[in-house]
C-alpha atoms as a PDB file:
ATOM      1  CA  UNK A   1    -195.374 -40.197-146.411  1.00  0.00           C
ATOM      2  CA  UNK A   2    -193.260 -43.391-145.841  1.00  0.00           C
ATOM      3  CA  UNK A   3    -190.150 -41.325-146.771  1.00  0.00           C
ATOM      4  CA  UNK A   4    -190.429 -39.082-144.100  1.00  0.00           C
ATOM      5  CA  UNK A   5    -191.286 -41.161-141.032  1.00  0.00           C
ATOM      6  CA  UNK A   6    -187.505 -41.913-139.793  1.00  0.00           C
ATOM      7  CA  UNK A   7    -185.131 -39.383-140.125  1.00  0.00           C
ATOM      8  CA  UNK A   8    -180.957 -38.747-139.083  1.00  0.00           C
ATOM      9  CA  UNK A   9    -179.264 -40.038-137.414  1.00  0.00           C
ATOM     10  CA  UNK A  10    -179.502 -36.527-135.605  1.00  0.00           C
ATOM     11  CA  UNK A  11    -177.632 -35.169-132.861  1.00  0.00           C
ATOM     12  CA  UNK A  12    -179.402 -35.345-129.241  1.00  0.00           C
ATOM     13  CA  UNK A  13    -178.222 -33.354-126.286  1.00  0.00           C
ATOM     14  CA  UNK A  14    -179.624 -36.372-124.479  1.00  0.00           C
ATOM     15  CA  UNK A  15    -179.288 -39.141-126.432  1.00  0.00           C
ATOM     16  CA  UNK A  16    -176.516 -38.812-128.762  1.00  0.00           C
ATOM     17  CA  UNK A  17    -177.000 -40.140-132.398  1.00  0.00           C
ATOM     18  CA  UNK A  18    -180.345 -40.449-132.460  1.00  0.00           C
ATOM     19  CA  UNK A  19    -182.442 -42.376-135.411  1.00  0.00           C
ATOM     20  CA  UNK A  20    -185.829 -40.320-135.173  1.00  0.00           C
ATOM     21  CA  UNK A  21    -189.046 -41.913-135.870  1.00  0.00           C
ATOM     22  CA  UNK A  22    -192.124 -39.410-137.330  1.00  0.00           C
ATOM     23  CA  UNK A  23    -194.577 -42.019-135.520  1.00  0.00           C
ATOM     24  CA  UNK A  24    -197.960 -38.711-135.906  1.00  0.00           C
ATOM     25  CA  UNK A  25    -198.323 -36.503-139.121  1.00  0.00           C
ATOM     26  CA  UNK A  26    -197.572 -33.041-138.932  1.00  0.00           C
ATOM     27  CA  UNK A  27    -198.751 -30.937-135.882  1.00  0.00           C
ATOM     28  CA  UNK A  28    -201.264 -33.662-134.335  1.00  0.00           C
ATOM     29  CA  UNK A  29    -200.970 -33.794-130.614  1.00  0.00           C
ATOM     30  CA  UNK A  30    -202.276 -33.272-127.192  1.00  0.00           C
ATOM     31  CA  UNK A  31    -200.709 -29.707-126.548  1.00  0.00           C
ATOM     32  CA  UNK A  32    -200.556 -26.346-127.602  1.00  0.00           C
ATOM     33  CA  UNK A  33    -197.261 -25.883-126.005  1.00  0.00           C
ATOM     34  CA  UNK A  34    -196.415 -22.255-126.847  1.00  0.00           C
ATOM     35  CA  UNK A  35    -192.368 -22.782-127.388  1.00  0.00           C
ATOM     36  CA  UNK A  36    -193.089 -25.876-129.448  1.00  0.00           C
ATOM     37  CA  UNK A  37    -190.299 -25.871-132.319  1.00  0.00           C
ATOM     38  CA  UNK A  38    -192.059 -27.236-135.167  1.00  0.00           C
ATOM     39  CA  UNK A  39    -194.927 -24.760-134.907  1.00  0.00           C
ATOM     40  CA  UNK A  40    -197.895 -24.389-133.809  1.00  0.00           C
ATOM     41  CA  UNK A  41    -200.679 -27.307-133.614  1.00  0.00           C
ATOM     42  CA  UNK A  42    -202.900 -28.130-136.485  1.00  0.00           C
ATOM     43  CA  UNK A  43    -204.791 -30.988-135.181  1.00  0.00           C
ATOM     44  CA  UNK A  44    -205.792 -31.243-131.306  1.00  0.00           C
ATOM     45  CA  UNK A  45    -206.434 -34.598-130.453  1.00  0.00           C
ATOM     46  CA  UNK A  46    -207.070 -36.714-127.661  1.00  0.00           C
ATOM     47  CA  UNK A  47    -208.099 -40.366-128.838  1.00  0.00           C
ATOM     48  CA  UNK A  48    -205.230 -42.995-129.483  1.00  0.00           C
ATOM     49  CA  UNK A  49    -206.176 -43.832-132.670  1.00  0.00           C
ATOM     50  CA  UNK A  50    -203.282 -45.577-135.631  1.00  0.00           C
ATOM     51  CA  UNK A  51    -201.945 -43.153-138.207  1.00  0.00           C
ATOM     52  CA  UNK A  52    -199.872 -45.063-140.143  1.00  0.00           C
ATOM     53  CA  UNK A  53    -199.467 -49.373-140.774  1.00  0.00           C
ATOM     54  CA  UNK A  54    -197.037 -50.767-138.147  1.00  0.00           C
ATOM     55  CA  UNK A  55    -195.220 -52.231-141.585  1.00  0.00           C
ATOM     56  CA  UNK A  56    -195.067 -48.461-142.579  1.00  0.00           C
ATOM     57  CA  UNK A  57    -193.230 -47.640-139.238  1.00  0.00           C
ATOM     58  CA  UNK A  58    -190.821 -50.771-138.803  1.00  0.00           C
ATOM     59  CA  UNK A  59    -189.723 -50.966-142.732  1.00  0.00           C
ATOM     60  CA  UNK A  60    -189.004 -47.254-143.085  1.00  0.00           C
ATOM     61  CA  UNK A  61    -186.700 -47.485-139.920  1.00  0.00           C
ATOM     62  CA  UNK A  62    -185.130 -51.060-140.756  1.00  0.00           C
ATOM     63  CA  UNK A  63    -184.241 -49.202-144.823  1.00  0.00           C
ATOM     64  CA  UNK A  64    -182.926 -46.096-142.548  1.00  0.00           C
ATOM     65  CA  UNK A  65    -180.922 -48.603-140.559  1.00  0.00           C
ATOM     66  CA  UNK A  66    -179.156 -50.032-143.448  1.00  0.00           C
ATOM     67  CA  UNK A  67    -178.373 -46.733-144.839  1.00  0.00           C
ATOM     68  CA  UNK A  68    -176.236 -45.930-141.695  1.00  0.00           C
ATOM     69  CA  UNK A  69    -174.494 -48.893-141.181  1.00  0.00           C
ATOM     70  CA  UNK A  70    -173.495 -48.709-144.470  1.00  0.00           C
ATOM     71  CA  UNK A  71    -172.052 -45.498-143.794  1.00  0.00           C
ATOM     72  CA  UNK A  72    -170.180 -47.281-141.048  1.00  0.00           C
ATOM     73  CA  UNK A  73    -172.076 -44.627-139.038  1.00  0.00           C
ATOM     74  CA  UNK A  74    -173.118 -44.829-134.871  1.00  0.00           C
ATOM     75  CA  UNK A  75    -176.947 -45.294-133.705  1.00  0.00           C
ATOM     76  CA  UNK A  76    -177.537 -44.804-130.303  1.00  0.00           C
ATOM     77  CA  UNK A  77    -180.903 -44.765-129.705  1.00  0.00           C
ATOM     78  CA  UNK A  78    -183.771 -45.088-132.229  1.00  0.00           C
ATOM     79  CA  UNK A  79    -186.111 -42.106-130.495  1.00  0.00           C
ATOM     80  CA  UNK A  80    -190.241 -41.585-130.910  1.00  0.00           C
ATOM     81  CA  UNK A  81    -189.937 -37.938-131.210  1.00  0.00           C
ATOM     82  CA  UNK A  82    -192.619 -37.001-133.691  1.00  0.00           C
ATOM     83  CA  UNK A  83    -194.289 -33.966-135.404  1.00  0.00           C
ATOM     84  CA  UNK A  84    -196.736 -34.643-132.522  1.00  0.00           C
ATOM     85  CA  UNK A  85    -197.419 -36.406-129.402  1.00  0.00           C
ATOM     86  CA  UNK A  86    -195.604 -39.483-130.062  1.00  0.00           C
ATOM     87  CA  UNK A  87    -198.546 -41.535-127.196  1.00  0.00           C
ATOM     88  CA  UNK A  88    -201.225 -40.831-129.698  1.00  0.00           C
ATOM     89  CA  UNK A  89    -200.445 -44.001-131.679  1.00  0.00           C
ATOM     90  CA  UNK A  90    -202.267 -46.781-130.547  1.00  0.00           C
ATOM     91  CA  UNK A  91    -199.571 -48.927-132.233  1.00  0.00           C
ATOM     92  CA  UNK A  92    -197.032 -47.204-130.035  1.00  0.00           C
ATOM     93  CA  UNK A  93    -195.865 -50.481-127.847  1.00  0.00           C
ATOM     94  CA  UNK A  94    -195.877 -52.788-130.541  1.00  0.00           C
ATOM     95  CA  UNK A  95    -193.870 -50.526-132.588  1.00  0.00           C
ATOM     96  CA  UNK A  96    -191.388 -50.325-130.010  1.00  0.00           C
ATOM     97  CA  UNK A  97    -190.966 -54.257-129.547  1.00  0.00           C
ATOM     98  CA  UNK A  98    -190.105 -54.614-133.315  1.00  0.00           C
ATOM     99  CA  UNK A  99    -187.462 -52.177-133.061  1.00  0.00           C
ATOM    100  CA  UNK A 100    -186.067 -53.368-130.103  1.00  0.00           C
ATOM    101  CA  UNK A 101    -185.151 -56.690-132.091  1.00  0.00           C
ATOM    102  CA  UNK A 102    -182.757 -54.326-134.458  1.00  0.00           C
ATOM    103  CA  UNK A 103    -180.685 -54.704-131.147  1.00  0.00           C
ATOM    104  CA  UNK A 104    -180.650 -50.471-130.775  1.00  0.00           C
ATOM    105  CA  UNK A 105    -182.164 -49.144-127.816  1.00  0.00           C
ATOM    106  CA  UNK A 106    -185.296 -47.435-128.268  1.00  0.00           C
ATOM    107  CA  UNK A 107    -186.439 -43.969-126.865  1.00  0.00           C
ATOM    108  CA  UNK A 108    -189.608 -42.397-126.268  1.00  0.00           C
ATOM    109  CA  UNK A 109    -189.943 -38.360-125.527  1.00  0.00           C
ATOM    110  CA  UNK A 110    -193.373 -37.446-124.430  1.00  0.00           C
ATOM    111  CA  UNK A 111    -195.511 -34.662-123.166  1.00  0.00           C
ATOM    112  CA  UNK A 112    -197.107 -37.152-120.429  1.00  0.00           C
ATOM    113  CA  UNK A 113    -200.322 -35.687-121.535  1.00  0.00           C
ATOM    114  CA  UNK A 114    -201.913 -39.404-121.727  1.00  0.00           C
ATOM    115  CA  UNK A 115    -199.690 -40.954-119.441  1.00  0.00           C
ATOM    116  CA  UNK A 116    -202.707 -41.774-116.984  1.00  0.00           C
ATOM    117  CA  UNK A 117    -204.165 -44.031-119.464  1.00  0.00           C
ATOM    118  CA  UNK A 118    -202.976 -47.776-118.556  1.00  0.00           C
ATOM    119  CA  UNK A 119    -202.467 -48.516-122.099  1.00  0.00           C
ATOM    120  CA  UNK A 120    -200.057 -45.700-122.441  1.00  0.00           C
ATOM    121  CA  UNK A 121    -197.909 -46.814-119.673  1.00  0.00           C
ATOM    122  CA  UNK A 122    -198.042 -50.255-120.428  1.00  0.00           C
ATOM    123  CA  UNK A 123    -196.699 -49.206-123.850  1.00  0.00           C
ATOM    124  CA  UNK A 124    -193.830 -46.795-122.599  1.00  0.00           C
ATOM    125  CA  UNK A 125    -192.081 -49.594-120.331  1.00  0.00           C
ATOM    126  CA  UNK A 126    -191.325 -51.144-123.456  1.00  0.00           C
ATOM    127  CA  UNK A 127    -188.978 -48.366-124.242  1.00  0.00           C
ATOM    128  CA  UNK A 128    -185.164 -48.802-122.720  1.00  0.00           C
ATOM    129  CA  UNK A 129    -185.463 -44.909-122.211  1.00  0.00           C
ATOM    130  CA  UNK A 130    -188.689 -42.615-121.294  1.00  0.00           C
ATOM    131  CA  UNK A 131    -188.251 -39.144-121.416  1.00  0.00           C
ATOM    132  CA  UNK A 132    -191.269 -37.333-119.756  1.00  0.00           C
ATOM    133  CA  UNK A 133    -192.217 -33.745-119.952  1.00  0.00           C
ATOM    134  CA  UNK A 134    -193.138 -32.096-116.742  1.00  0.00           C
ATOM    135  CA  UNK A 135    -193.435 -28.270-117.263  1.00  0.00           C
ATOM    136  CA  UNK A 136    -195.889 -27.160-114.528  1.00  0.00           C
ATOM    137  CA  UNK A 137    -197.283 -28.171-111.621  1.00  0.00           C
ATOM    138  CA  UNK A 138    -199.876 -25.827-111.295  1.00  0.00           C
ATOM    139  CA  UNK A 139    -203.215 -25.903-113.523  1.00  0.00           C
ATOM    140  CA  UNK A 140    -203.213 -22.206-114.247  1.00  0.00           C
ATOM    141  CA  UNK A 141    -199.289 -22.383-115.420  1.00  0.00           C
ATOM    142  CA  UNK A 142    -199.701 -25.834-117.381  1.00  0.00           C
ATOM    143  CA  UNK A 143    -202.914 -23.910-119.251  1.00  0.00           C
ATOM    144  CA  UNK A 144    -201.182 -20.443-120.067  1.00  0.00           C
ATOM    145  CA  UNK A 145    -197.204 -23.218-121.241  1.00  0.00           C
ATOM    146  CA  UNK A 146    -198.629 -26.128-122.619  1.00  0.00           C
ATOM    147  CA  UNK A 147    -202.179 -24.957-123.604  1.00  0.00           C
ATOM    148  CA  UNK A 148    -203.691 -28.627-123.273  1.00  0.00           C
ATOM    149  CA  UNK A 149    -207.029 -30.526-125.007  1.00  0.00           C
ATOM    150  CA  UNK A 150    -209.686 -29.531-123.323  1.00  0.00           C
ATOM    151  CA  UNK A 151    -210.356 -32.864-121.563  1.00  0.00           C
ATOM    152  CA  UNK A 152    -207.337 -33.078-120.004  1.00  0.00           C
ATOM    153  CA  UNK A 153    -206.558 -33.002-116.636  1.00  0.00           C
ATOM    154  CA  UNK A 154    -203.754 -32.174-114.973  1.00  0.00           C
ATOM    155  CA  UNK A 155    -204.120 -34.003-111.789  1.00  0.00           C
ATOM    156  CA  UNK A 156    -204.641 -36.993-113.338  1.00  0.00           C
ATOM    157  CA  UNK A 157    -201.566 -36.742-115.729  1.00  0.00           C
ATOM    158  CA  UNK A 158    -199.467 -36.049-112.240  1.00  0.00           C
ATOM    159  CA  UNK A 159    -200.510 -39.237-111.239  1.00  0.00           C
ATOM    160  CA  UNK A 160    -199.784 -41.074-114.276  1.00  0.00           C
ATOM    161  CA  UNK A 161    -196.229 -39.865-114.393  1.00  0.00           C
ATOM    162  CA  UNK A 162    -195.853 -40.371-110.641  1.00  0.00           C
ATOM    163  CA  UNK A 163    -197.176 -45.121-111.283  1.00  0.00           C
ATOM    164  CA  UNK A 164    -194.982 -44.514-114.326  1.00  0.00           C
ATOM    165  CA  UNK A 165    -191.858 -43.533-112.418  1.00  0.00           C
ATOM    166  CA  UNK A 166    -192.461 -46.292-109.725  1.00  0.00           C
ATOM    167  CA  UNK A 167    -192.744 -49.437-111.746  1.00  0.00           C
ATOM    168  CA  UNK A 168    -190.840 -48.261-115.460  1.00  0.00           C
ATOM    169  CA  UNK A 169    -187.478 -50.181-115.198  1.00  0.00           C
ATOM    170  CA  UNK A 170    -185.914 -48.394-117.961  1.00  0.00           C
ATOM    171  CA  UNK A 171    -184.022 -45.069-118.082  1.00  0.00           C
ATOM    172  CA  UNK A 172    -186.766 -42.346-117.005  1.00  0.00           C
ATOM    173  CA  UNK A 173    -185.919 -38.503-117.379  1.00  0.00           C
ATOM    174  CA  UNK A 174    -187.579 -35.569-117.247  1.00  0.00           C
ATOM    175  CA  UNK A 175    -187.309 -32.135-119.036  1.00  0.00           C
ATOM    176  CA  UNK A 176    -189.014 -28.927-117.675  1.00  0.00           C
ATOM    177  CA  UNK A 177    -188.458 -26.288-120.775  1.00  0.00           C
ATOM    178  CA  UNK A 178    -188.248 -22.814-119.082  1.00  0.00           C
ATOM    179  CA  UNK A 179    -189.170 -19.392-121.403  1.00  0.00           C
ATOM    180  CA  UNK A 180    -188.531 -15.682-120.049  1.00  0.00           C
ATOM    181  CA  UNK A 181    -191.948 -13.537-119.293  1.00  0.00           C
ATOM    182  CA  UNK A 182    -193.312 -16.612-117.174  1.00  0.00           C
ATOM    183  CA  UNK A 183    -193.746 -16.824-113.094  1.00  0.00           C
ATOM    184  CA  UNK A 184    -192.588 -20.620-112.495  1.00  0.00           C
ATOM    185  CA  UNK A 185    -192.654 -22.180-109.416  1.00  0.00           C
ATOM    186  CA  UNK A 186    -189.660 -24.151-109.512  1.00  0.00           C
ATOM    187  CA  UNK A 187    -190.051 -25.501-105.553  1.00  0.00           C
ATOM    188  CA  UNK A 188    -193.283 -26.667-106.732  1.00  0.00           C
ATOM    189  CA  UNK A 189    -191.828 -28.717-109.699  1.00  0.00           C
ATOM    190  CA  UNK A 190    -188.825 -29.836-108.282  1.00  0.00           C
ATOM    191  CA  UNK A 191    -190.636 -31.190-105.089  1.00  0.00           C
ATOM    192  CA  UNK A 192    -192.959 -33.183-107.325  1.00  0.00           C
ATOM    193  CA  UNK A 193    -190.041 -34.562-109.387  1.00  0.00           C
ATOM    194  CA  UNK A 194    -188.706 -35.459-106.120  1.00  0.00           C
ATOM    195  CA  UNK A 195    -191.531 -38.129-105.267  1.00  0.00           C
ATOM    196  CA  UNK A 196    -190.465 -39.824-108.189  1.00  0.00           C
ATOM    197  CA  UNK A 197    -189.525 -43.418-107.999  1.00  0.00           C
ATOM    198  CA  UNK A 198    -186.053 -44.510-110.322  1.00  0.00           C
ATOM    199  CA  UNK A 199    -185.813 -40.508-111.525  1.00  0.00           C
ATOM    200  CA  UNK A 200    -182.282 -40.801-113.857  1.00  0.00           C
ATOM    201  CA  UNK A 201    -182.021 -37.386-114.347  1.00  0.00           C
ATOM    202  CA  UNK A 202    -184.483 -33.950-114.258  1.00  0.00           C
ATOM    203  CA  UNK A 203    -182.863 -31.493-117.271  1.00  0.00           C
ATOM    204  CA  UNK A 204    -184.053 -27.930-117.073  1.00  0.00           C
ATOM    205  CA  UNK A 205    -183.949 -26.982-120.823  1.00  0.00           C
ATOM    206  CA  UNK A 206    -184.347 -23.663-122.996  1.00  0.00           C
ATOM    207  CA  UNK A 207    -185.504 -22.548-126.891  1.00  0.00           C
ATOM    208  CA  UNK A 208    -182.952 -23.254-128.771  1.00  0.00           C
ATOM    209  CA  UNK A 209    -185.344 -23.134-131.868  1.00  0.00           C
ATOM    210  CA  UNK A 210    -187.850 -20.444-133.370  1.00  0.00           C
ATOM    211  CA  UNK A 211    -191.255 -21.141-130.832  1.00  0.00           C
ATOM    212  CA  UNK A 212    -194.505 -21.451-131.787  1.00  0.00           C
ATOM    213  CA  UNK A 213    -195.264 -17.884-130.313  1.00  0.00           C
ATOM    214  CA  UNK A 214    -193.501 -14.925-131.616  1.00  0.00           C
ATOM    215  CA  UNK A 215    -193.656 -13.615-128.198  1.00  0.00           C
ATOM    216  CA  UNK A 216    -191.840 -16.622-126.371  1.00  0.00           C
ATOM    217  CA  UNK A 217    -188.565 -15.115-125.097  1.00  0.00           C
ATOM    218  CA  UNK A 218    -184.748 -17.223-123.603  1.00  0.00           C
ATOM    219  CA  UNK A 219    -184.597 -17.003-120.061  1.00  0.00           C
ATOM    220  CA  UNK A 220    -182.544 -14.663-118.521  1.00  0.00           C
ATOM    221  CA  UNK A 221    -179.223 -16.363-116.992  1.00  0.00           C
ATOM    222  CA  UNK A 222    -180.163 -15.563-113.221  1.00  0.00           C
ATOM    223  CA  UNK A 223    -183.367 -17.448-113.852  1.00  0.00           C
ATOM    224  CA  UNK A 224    -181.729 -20.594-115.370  1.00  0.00           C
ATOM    225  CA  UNK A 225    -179.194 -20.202-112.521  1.00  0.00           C
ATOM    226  CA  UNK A 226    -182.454 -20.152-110.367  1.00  0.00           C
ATOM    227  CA  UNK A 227    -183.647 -22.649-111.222  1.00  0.00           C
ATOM    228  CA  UNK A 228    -181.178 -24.684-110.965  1.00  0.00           C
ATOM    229  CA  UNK A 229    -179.623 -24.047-107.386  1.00  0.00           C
ATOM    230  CA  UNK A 230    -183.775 -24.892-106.559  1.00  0.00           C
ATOM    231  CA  UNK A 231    -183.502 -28.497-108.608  1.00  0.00           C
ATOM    232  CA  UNK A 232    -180.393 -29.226-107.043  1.00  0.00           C
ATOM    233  CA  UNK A 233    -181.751 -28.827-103.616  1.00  0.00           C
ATOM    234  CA  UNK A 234    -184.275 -31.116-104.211  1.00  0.00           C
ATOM    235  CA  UNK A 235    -182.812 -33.781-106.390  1.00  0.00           C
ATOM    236  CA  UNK A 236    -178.873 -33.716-105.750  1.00  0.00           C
ATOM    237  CA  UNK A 237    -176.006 -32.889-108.041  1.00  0.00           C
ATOM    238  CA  UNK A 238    -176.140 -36.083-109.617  1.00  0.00           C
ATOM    239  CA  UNK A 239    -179.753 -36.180-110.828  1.00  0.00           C
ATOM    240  CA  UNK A 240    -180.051 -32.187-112.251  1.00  0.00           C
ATOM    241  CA  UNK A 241    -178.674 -30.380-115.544  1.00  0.00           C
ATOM    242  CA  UNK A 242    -179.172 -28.243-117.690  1.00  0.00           C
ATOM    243  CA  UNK A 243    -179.597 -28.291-121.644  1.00  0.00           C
ATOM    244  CA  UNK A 244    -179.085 -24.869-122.759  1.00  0.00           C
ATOM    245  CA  UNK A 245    -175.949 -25.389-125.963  1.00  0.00           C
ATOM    246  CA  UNK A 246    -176.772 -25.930-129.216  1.00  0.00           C
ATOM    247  CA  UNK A 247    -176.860 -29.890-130.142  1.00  0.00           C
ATOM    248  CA  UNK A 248    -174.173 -29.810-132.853  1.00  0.00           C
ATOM    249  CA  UNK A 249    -174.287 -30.093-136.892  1.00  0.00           C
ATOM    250  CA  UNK A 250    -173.670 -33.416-137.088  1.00  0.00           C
ATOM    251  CA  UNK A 251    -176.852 -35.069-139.305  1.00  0.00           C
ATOM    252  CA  UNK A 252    -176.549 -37.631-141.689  1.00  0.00           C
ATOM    253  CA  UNK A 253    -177.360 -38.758-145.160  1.00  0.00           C
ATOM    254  CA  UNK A 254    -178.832 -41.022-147.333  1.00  0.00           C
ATOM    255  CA  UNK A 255    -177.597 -39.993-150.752  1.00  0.00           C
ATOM    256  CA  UNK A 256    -180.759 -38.060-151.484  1.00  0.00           C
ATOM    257  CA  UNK A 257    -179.974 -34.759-149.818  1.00  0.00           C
ATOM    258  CA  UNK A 258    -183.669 -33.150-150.606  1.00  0.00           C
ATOM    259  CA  UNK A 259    -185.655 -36.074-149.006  1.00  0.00           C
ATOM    260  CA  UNK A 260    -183.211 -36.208-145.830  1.00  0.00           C
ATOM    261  CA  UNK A 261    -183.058 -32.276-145.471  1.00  0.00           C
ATOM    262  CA  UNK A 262    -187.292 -32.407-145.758  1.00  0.00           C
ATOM    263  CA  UNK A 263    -187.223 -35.543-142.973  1.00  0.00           C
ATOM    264  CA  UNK A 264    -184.707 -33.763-140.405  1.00  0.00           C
ATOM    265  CA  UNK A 265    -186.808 -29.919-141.019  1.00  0.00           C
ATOM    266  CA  UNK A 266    -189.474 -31.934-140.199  1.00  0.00           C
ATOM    267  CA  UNK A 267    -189.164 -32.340-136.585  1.00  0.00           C
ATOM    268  CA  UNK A 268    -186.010 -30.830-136.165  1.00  0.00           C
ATOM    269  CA  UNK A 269    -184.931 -27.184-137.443  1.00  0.00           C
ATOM    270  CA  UNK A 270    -181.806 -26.909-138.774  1.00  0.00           C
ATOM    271  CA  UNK A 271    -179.541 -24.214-138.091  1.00  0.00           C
ATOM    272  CA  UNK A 272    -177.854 -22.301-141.150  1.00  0.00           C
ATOM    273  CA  UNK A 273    -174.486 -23.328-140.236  1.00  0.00           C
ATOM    274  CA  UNK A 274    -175.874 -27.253-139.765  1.00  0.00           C
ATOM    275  CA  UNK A 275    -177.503 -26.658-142.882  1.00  0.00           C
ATOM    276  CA  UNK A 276    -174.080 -25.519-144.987  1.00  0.00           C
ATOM    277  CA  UNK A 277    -172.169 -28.554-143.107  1.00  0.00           C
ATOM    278  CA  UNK A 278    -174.788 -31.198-144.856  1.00  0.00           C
ATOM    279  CA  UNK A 279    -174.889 -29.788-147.900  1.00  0.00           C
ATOM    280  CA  UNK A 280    -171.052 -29.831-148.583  1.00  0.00           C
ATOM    281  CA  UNK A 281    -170.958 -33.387-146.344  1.00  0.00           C
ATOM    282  CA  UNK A 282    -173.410 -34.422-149.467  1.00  0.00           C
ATOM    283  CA  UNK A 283    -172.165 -32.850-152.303  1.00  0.00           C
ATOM    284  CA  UNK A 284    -174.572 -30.309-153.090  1.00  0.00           C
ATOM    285  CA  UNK A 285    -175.046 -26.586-152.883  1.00  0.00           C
ATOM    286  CA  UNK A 286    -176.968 -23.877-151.211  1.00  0.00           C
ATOM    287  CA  UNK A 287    -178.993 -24.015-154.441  1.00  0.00           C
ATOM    288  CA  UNK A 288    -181.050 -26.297-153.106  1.00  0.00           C
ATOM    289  CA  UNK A 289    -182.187 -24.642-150.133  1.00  0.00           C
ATOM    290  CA  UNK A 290    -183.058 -22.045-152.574  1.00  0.00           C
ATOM    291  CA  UNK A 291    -184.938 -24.501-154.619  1.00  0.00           C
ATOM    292  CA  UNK A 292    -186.803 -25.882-151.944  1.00  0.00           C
ATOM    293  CA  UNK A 293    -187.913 -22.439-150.347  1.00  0.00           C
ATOM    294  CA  UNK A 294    -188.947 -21.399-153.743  1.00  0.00           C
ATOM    295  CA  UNK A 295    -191.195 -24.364-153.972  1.00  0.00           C
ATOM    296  CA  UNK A 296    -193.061 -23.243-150.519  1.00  0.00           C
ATOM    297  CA  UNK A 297    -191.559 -26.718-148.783  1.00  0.00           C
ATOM    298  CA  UNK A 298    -189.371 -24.942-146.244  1.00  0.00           C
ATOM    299  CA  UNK A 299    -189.141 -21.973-144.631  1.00  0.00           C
ATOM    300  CA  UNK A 300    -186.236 -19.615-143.294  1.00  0.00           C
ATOM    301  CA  UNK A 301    -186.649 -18.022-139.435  1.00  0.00           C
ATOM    302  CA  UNK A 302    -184.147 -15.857-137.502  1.00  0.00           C
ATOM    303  CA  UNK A 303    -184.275 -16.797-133.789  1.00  0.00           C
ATOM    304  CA  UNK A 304    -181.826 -14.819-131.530  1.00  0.00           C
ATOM    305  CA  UNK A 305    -179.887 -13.631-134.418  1.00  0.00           C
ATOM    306  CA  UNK A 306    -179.412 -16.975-136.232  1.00  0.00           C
ATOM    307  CA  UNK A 307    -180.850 -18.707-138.827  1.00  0.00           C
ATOM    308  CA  UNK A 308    -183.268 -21.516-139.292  1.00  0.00           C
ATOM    309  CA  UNK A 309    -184.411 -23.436-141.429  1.00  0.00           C
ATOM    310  CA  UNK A 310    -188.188 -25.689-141.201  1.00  0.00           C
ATOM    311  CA  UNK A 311    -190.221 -27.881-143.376  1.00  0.00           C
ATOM    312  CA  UNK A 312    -193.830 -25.842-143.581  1.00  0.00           C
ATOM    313  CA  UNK A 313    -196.197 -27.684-142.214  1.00  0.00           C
ATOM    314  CA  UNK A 314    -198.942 -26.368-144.609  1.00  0.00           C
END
């Protein structure tokens, strides 16, 4: 599984090359979220618990570190953005300290599902960025959009993120992901993203990716647009925007094209013409897409008329 753990650099609408670190095997988090791009969850936990050897995490990065530079190519940010909930790891804030000696910033995105626990926090104001999801503000819309563990509770998460915000003294932003066929009270979550202390910026973001749910729908423009003109009354021009483009083709290589194509589908899907632009960047052919479908490891989705490609899960 080593192999797999850090993948890209990728490109991040947010973050710009971005070194990804697979910190929770495949599908183990907190949430059910029903838009969730790498499918839906396998493993429902709620427990911090360690999933792999801190050496596991830190050497796999440091070898995928090497392999860039040698490329002469740009890190930005070396980003927790797992298969899962990236606050599950109990090893989370030590992780993050190691990697912060490489001298690249370091990146957490988040649900905020555990963000009440102490330990948690204490381990996200390591990170020189925090990215913190806020979807709903409501129980009955956080149950029906991110479909939560049992044993979670909203309130208390709201509070979490709210003593986050006032003493992290990193980068802290937000992302609210907004689906057609759902009622959101945008007032309600742009007032409570108001009361944040040291709020960078709030993006209001869309599926750009094949959901979890078949029946997950875009947003229709007037609804973005809605939502918008409502965050932007609350927060200011400065602090609001929205992440609705695709992210670019722009991933990079190691020299073994199956074993970075399998680390990138992993947590991110890659887009057909993405996919094409890799394979000639390393030399191979569609062939091995073929190859790697026929052997069950990835699978091929049309979302809005184009063409993805995952890594299955099981």
């Amino acid at each position: 599984m080593e192999d797999y753990i850090s993948f890209g650099p990728v490109p991040s609408r947010r973050l710009g090359r971005s070194l990804g670190v697979n910190n929770i095997p495949g599908k183990t988090c907190t949430y059910g979220c029903v838009y969730c791009q790498i499918g839906k969850t396998i493993s429902m936990e709620f427990e911090r618990r360690e999933f792999y050897k801190i050496d596991e995490i830190i050497n796999s990065v440091n070898r995928k570190i090497d392999s860039v530079e040698k490329r002469g190519e740009k890190i930005d940010f070396i980003t927790f953005v797992p298969d899962g909930e990236p606050t599950l790891d109990l090893n989370l804030g030590k992780e993050i300290e190691l990697l912060k000696a490489t001298g690249i910033r370091v990146a957490v995105i988040t649900n905020s599902s555990l963000i009440w626990r102490n330990d948690v926090r204490n381990d996200l104001h390591c990170a020189d960025l925090v990215s913190l999801k806020v979807d709903a503000v409501h129980f009955d819309h956080w149950k029906k959009i991110n479909r939560p563990h049992r044993l979670l509770e909203l309130e208390k998460i709201k509070e979490g993120i709210f003593e986050f915000s006032s003493s992290f003294k990193g980068k802290l932003i937000t992302e609210t992901m907004v689906i057609g066929n759902f009622q959101y009270d945008f007032d309600g979550i742009a007032s409570f993203l108001k009361s944040l202390k040291n709020l960078h910026k709030a993006y209001i973001s869309v599926p750009t990716r094949p959901p979890a749910e078949e029946w997950v729908m875009k947003p229709e423009e007037v609804v973005i647009n809605r939502a918008y003109q409502i965050y932007l009354n609350h927060l200011g021009e400065e602090r609001v925007e929205y992440l609705i483009g695709y992210e670019g083709d722009e991933f990079s290589l190691s020299g073994d094209p199956e074993k970075d194509l399998l680390s990138i589908m992993s947590v991110h899907p890659m887009r057909i013409d993405a996919v094409i632009k890799f394979l000639e960047k390393a030399g191979a052919n569609y062939s091995l897409i073929e190859k790697l479908i026929n052997e069950g490891k990835i699978k091929e989705i049309v979302y809005y008329g184009n063409r993805f490609f995952m890594r299955r899960i099981l």
